[in-house]
N, C-alpha and C. Protein backbone atom coordinates (compact mmCIF):
# COMPACT_ATOMS: atom_id res chain seq x y z
N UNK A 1 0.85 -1.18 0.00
CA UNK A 1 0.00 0.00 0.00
C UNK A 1 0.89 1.23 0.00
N UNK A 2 0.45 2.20 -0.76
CA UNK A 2 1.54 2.89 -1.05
C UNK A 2 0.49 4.36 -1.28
N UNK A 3 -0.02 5.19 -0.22
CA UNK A 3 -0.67 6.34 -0.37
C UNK A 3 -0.47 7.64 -0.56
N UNK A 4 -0.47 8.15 -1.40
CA UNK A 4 -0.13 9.94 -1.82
C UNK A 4 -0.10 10.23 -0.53
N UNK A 5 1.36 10.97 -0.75
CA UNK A 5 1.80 12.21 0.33
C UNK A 5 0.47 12.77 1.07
N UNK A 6 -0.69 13.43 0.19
CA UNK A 6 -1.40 14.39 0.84
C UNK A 6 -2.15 13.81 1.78
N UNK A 7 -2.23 12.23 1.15
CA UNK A 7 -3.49 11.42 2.01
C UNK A 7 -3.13 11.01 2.80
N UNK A 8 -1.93 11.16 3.32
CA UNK A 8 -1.29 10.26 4.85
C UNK A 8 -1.94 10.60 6.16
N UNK A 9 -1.97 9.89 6.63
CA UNK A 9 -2.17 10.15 7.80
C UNK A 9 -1.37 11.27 8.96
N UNK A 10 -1.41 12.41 9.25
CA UNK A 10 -0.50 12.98 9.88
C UNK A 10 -0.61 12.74 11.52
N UNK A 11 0.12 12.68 11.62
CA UNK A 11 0.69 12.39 13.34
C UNK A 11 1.31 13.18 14.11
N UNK A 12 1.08 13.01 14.94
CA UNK A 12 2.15 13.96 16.10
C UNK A 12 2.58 13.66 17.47
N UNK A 13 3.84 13.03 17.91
CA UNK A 13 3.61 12.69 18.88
C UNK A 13 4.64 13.37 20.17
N UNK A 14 3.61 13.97 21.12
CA UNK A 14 3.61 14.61 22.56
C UNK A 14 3.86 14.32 23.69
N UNK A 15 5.36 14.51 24.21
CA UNK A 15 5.88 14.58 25.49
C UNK A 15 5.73 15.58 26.41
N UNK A 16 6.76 15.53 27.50
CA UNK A 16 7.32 17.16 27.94
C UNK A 16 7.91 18.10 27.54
N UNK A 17 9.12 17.46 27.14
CA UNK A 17 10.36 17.60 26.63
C UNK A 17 10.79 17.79 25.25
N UNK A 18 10.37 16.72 24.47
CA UNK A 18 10.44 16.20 23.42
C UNK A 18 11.83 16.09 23.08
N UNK A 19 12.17 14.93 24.40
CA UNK A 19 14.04 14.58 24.40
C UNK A 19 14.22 12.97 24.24
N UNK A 20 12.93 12.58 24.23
CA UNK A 20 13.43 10.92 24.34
C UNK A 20 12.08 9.98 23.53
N UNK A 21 11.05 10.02 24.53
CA UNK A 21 9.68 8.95 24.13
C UNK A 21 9.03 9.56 22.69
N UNK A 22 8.85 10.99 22.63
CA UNK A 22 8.02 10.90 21.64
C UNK A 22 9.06 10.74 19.94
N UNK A 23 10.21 11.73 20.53
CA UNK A 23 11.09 11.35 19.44
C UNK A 23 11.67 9.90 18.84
N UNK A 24 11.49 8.90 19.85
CA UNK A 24 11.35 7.39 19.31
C UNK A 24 10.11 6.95 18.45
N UNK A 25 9.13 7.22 19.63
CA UNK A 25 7.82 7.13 18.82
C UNK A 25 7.73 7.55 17.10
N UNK A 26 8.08 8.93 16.85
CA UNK A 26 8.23 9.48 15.64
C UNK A 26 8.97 8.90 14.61
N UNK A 27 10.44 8.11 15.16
CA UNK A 27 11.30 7.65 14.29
C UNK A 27 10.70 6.33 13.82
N UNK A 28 10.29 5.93 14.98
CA UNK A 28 9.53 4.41 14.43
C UNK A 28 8.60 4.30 13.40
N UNK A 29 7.54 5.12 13.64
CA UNK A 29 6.11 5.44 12.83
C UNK A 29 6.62 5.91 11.22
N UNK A 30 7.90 6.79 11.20
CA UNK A 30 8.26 6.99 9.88
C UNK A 30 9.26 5.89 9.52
N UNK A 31 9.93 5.12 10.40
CA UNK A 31 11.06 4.48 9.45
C UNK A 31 10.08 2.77 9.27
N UNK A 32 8.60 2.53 9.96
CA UNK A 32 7.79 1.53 9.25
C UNK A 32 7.02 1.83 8.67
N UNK A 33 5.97 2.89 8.86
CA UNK A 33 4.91 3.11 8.23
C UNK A 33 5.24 4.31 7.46
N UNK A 34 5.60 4.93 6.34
CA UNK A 34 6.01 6.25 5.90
C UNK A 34 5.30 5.99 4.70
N UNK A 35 4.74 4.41 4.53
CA UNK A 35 3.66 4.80 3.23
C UNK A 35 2.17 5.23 3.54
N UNK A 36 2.04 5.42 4.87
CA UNK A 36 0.87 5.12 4.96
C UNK A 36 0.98 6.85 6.41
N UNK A 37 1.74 7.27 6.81
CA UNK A 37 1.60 8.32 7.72
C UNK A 37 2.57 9.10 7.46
N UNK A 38 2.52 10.68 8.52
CA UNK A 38 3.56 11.47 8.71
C UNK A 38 3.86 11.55 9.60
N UNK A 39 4.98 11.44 10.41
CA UNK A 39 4.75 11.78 11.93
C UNK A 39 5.84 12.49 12.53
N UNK A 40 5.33 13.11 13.24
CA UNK A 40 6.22 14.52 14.02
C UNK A 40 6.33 14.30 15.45
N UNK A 41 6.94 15.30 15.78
CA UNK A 41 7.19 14.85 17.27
C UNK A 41 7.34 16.39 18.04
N UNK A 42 6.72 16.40 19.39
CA UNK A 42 7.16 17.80 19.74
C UNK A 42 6.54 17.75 21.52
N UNK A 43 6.93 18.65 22.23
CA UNK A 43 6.78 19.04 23.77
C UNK A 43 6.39 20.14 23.65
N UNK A 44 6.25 20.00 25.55
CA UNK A 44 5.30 21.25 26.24
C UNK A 44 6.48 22.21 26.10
N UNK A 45 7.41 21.37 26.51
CA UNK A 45 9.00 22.67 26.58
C UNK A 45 10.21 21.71 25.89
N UNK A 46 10.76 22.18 24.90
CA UNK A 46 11.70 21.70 24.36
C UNK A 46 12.71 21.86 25.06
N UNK A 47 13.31 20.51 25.20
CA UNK A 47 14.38 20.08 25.71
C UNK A 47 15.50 19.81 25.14
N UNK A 48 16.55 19.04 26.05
CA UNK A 48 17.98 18.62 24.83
C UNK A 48 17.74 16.85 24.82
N UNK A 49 18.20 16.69 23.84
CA UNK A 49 17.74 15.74 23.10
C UNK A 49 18.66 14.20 24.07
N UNK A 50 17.87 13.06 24.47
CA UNK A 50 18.10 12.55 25.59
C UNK A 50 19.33 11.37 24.72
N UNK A 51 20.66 11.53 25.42
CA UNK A 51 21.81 10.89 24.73
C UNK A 51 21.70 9.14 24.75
N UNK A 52 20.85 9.15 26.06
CA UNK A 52 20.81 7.43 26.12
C UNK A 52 19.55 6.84 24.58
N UNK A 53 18.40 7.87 24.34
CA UNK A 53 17.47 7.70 23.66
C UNK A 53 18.01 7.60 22.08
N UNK A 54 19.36 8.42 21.99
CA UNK A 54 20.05 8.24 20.82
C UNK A 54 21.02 6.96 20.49
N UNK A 55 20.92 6.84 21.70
CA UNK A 55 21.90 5.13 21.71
C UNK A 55 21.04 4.03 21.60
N UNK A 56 19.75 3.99 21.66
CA UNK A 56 19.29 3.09 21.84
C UNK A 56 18.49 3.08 20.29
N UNK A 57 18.35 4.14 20.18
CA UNK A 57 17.83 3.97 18.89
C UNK A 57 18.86 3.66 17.68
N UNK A 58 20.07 4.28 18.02
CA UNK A 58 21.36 3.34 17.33
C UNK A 58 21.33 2.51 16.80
N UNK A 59 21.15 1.59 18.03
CA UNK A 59 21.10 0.38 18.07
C UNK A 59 19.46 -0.77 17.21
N UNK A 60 19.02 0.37 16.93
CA UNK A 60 17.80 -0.35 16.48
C UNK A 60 18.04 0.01 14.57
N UNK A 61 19.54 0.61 14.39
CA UNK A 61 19.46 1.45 13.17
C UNK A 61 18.73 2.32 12.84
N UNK A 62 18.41 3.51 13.22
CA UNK A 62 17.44 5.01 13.42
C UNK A 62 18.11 6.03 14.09
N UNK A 63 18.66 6.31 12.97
CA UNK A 63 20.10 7.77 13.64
C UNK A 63 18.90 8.95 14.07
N UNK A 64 18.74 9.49 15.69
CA UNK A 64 17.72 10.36 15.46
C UNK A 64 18.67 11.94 15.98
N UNK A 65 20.16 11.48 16.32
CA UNK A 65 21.47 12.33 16.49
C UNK A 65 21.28 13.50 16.28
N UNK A 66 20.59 13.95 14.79
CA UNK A 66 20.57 15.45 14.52
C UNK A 66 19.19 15.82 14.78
N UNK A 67 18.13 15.03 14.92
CA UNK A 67 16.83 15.92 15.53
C UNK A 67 17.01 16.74 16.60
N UNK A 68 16.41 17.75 15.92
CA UNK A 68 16.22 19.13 17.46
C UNK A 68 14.50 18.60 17.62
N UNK A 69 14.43 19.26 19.15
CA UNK A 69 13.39 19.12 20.14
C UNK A 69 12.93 20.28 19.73
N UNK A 70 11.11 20.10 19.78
CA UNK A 70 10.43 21.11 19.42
C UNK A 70 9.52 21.56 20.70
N UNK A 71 8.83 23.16 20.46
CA UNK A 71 7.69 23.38 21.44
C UNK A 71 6.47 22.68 20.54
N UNK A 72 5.36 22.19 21.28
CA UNK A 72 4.32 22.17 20.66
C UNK A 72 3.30 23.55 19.93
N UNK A 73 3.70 24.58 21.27
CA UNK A 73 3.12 25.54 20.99
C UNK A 73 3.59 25.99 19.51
N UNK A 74 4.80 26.13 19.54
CA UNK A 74 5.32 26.32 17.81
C UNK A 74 4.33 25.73 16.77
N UNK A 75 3.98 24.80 16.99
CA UNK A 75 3.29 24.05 15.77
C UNK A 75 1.50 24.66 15.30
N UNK A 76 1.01 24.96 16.96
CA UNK A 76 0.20 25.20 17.07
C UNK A 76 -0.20 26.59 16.57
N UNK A 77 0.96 27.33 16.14
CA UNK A 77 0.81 28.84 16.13
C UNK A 77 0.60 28.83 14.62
N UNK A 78 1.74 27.70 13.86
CA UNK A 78 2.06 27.50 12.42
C UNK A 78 1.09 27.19 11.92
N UNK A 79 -0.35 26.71 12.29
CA UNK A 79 -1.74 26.25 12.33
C UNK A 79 -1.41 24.87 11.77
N UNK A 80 -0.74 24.43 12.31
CA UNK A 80 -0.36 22.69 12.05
C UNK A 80 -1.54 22.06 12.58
N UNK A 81 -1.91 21.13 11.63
CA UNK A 81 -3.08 20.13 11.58
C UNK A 81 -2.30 18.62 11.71
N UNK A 82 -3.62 17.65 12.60
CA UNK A 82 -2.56 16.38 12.53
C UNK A 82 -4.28 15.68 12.60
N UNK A 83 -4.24 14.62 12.02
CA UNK A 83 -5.51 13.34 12.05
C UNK A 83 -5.16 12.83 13.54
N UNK A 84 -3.92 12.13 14.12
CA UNK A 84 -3.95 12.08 15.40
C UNK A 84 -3.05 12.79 16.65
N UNK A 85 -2.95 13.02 17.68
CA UNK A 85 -1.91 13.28 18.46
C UNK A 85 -2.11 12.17 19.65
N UNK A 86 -0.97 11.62 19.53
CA UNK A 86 -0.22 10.17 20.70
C UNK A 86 0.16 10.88 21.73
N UNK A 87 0.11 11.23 22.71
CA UNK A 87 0.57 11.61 23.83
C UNK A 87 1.19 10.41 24.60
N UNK A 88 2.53 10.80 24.75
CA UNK A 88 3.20 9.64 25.43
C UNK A 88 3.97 9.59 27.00
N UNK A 89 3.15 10.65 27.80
CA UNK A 89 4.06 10.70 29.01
C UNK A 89 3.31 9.95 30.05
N UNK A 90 4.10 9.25 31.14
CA UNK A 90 4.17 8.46 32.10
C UNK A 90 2.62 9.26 32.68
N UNK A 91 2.20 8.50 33.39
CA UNK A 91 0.69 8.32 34.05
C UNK A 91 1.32 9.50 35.07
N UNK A 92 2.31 9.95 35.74
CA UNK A 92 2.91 10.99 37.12
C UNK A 92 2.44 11.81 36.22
N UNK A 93 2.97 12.29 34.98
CA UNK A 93 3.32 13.42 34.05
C UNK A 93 2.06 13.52 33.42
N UNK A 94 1.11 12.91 33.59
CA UNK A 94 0.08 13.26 32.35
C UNK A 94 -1.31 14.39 32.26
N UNK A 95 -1.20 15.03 33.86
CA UNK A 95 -1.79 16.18 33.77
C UNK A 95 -1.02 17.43 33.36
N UNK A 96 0.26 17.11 33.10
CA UNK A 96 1.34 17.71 32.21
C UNK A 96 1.47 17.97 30.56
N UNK A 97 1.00 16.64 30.46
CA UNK A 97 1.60 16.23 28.95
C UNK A 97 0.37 17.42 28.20
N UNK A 98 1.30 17.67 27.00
CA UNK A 98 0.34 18.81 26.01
C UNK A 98 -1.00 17.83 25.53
N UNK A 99 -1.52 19.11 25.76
CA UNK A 99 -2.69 18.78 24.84
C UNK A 99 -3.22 19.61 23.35
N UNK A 100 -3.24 18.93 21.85
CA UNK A 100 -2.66 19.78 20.81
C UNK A 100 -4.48 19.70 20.49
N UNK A 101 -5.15 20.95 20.36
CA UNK A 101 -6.45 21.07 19.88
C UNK A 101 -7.15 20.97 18.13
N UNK A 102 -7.54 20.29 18.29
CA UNK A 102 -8.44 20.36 17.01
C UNK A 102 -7.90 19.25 16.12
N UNK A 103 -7.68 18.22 16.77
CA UNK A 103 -7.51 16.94 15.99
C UNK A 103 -8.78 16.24 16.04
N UNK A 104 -8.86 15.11 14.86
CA UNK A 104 -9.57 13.79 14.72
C UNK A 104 -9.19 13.13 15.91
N UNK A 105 -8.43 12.37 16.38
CA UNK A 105 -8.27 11.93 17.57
C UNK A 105 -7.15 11.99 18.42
N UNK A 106 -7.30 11.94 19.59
CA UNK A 106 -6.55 12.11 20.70
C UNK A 106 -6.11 10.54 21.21
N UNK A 107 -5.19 9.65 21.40
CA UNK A 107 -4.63 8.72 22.19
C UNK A 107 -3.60 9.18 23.36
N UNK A 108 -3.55 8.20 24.56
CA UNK A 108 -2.52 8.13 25.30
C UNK A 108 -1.99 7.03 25.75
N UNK A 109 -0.46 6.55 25.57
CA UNK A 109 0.44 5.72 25.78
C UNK A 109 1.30 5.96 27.09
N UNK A 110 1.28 5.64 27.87
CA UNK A 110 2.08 5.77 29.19
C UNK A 110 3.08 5.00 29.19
N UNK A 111 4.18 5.88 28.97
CA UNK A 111 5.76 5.42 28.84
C UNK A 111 6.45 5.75 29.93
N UNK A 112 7.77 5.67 30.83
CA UNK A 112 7.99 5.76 31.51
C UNK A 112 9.46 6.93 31.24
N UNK A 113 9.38 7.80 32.15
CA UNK A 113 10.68 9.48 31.45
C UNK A 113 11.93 8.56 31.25
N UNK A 114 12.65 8.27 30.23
CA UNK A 114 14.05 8.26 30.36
C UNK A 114 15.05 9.42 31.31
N UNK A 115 14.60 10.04 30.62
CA UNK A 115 15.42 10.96 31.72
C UNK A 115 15.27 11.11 33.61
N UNK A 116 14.10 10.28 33.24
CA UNK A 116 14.15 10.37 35.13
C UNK A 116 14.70 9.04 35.62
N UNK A 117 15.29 8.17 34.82
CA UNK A 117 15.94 7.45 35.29
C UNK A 117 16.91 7.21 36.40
N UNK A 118 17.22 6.35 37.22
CA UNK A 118 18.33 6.15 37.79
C UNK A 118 19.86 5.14 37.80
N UNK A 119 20.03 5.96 38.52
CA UNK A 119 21.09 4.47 38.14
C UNK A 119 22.59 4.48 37.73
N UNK A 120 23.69 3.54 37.30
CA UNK A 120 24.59 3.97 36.40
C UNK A 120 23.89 4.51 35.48
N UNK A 121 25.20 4.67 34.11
CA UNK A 121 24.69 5.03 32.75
C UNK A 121 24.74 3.41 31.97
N UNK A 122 24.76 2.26 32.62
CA UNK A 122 24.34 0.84 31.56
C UNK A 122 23.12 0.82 32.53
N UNK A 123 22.63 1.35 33.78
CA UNK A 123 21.48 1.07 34.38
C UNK A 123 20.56 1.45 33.38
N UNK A 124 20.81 2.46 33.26
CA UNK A 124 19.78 3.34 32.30
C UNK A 124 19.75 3.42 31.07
N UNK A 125 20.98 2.95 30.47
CA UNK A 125 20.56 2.45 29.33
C UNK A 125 19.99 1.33 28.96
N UNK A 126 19.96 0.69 29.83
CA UNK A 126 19.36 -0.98 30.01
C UNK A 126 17.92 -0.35 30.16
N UNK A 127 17.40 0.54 31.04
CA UNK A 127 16.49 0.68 30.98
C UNK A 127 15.72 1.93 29.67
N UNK A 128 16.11 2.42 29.31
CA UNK A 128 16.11 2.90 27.93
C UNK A 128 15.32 2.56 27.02
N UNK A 129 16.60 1.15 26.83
CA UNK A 129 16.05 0.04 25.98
C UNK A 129 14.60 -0.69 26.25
N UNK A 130 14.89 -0.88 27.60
CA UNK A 130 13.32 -1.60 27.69
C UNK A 130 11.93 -0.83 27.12
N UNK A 131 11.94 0.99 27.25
CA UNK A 131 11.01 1.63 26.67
C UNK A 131 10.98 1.80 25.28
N UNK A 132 12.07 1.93 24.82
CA UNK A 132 12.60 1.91 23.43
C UNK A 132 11.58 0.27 22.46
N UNK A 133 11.52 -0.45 23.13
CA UNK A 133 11.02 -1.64 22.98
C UNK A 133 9.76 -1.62 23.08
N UNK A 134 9.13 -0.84 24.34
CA UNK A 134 7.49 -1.21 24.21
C UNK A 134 7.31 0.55 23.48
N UNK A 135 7.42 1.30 23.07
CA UNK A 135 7.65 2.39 22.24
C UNK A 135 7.20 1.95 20.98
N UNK A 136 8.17 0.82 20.39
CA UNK A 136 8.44 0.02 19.30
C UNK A 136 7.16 -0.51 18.80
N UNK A 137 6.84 -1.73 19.95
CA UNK A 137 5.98 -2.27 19.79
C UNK A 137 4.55 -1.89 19.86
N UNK A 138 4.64 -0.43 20.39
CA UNK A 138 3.35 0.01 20.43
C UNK A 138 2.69 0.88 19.23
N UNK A 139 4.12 1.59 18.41
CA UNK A 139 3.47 2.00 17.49
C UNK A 139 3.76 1.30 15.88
N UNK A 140 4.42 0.29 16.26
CA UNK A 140 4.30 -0.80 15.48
C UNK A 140 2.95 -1.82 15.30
N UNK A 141 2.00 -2.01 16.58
CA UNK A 141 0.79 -2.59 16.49
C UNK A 141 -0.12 -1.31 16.08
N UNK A 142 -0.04 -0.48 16.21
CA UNK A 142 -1.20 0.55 16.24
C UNK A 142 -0.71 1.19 14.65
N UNK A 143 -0.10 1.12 13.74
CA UNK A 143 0.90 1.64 12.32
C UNK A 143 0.27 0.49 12.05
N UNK A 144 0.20 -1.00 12.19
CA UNK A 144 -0.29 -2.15 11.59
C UNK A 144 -2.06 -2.37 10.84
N UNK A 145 -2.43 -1.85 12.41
CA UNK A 145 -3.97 -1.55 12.61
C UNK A 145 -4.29 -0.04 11.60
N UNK A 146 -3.84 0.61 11.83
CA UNK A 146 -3.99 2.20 10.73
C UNK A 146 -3.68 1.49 9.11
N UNK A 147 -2.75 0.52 8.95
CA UNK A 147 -2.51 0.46 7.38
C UNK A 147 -3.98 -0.70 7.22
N UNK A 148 -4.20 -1.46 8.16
CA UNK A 148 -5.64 -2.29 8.11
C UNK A 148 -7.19 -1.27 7.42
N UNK A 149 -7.32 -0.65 8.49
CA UNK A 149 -8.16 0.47 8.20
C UNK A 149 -7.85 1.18 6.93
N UNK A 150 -7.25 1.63 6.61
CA UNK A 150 -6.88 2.22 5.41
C UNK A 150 -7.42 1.09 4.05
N UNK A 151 -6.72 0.36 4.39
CA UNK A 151 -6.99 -0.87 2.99
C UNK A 151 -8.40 -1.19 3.15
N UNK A 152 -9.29 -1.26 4.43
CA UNK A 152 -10.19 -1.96 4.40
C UNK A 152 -11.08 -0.49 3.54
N UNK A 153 -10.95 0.49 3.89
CA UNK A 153 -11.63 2.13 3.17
C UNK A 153 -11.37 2.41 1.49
N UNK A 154 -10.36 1.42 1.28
CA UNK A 154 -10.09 1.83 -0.30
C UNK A 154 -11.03 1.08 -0.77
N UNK A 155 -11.40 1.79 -2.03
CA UNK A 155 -12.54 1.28 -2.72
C UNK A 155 -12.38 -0.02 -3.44
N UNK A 156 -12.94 -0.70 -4.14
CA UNK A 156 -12.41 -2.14 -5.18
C UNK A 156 -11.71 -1.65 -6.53
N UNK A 157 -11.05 -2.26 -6.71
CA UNK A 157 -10.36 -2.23 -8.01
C UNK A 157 -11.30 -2.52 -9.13
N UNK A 158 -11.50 -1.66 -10.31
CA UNK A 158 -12.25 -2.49 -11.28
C UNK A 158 -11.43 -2.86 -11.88
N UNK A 159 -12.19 -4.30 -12.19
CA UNK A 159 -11.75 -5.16 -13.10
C UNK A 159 -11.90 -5.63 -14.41
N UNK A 160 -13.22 -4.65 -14.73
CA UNK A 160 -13.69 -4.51 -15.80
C UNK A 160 -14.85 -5.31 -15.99
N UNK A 161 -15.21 -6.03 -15.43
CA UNK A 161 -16.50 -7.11 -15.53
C UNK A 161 -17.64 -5.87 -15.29
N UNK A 162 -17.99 -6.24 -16.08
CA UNK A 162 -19.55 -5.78 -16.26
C UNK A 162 -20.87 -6.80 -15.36
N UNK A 163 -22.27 -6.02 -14.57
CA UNK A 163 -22.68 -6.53 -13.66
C UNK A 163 -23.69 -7.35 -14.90
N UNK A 164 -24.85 -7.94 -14.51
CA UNK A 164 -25.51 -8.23 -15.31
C UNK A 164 -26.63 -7.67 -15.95
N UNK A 165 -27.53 -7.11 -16.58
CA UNK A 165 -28.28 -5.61 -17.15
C UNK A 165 -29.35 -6.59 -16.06
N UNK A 166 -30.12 -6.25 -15.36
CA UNK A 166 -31.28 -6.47 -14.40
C UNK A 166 -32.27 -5.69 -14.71
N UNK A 167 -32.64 -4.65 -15.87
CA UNK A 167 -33.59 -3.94 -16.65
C UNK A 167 -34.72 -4.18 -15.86
């Protein structure tokens, strides 16, 4: 399935920060689904971009190294439109997490802050990884389910058969 640029689905997905969860989220959604969505990424307050979240995504092959962290408000001013916004901050943070107005729908994923981690730096990157993983897998099932929907909305192919004249 392979859908015109205009018809994609646009996305957006909303942290605090926008230093670690949603910028995974984003890399994932475009480096599987990019025939079928757009997806952006942005916070309440832009942050610096979380070094363990760049290692881990490394490691998954998804250089996200040169992304800068965005405000949401920025987007909102630019009159940026999105079909959904993912909000991805931990259940503590989520009378926090932005809320971007005037979308088709609103979801929330409760991820846990990289950056509030503890620990060494293999503690935390160990733990990183573990979000990096259900991150993965979450917008890997839900990118699966959106390209479902999509195919099931496209119309039939004609094939040229003619029905029978029922006069």
């Amino acid at each position: 399935m392979n859908i015109p640029t205009a018809d994609r689905a646009r996305v957006l997905f909303l942290c605090v920060h926008n230093s670690a969860r949603s910028q995974m989220a984003e890399a994932f959604a475009n480096a599987r689904f990019s025939d079928r969505l757009i997806a952006e990424s942005a916070g309440l307050e832009a942050g610096a971009l979380n070094p363990l979240a760049v290692e881990a995504m490394r490691e998954r092959g998804i250089d996200i190294s040169q992304k800068q962290t965005r405000r949401v408000f920025d987007l909102f001013t630019a009159g940026r439109l999105f079909d959904y916004v993912i909000t991805v901050c931990d259940e503590s943070n989520a009378e926090r997490c932005p809320i971007f107005p005037g979308v088709t729908q609103r979801i929330h994923w409760s991820f846990p802050d990289p950056g509030a981690l503890v620990g060494s730096a293999e503690e935390r990157l160990a733990q990183t990884r573990e979000i990096r993983d259900a991150i993965e897998a979450r917008v890997t099932e839900w990118g699966a389910r959106l390209g479902a929907e999509a195919t099931a909305a496209e119309p039939a192919l004609d094939t040229g058969a003619k029905a029978p004249y029922s006069g």
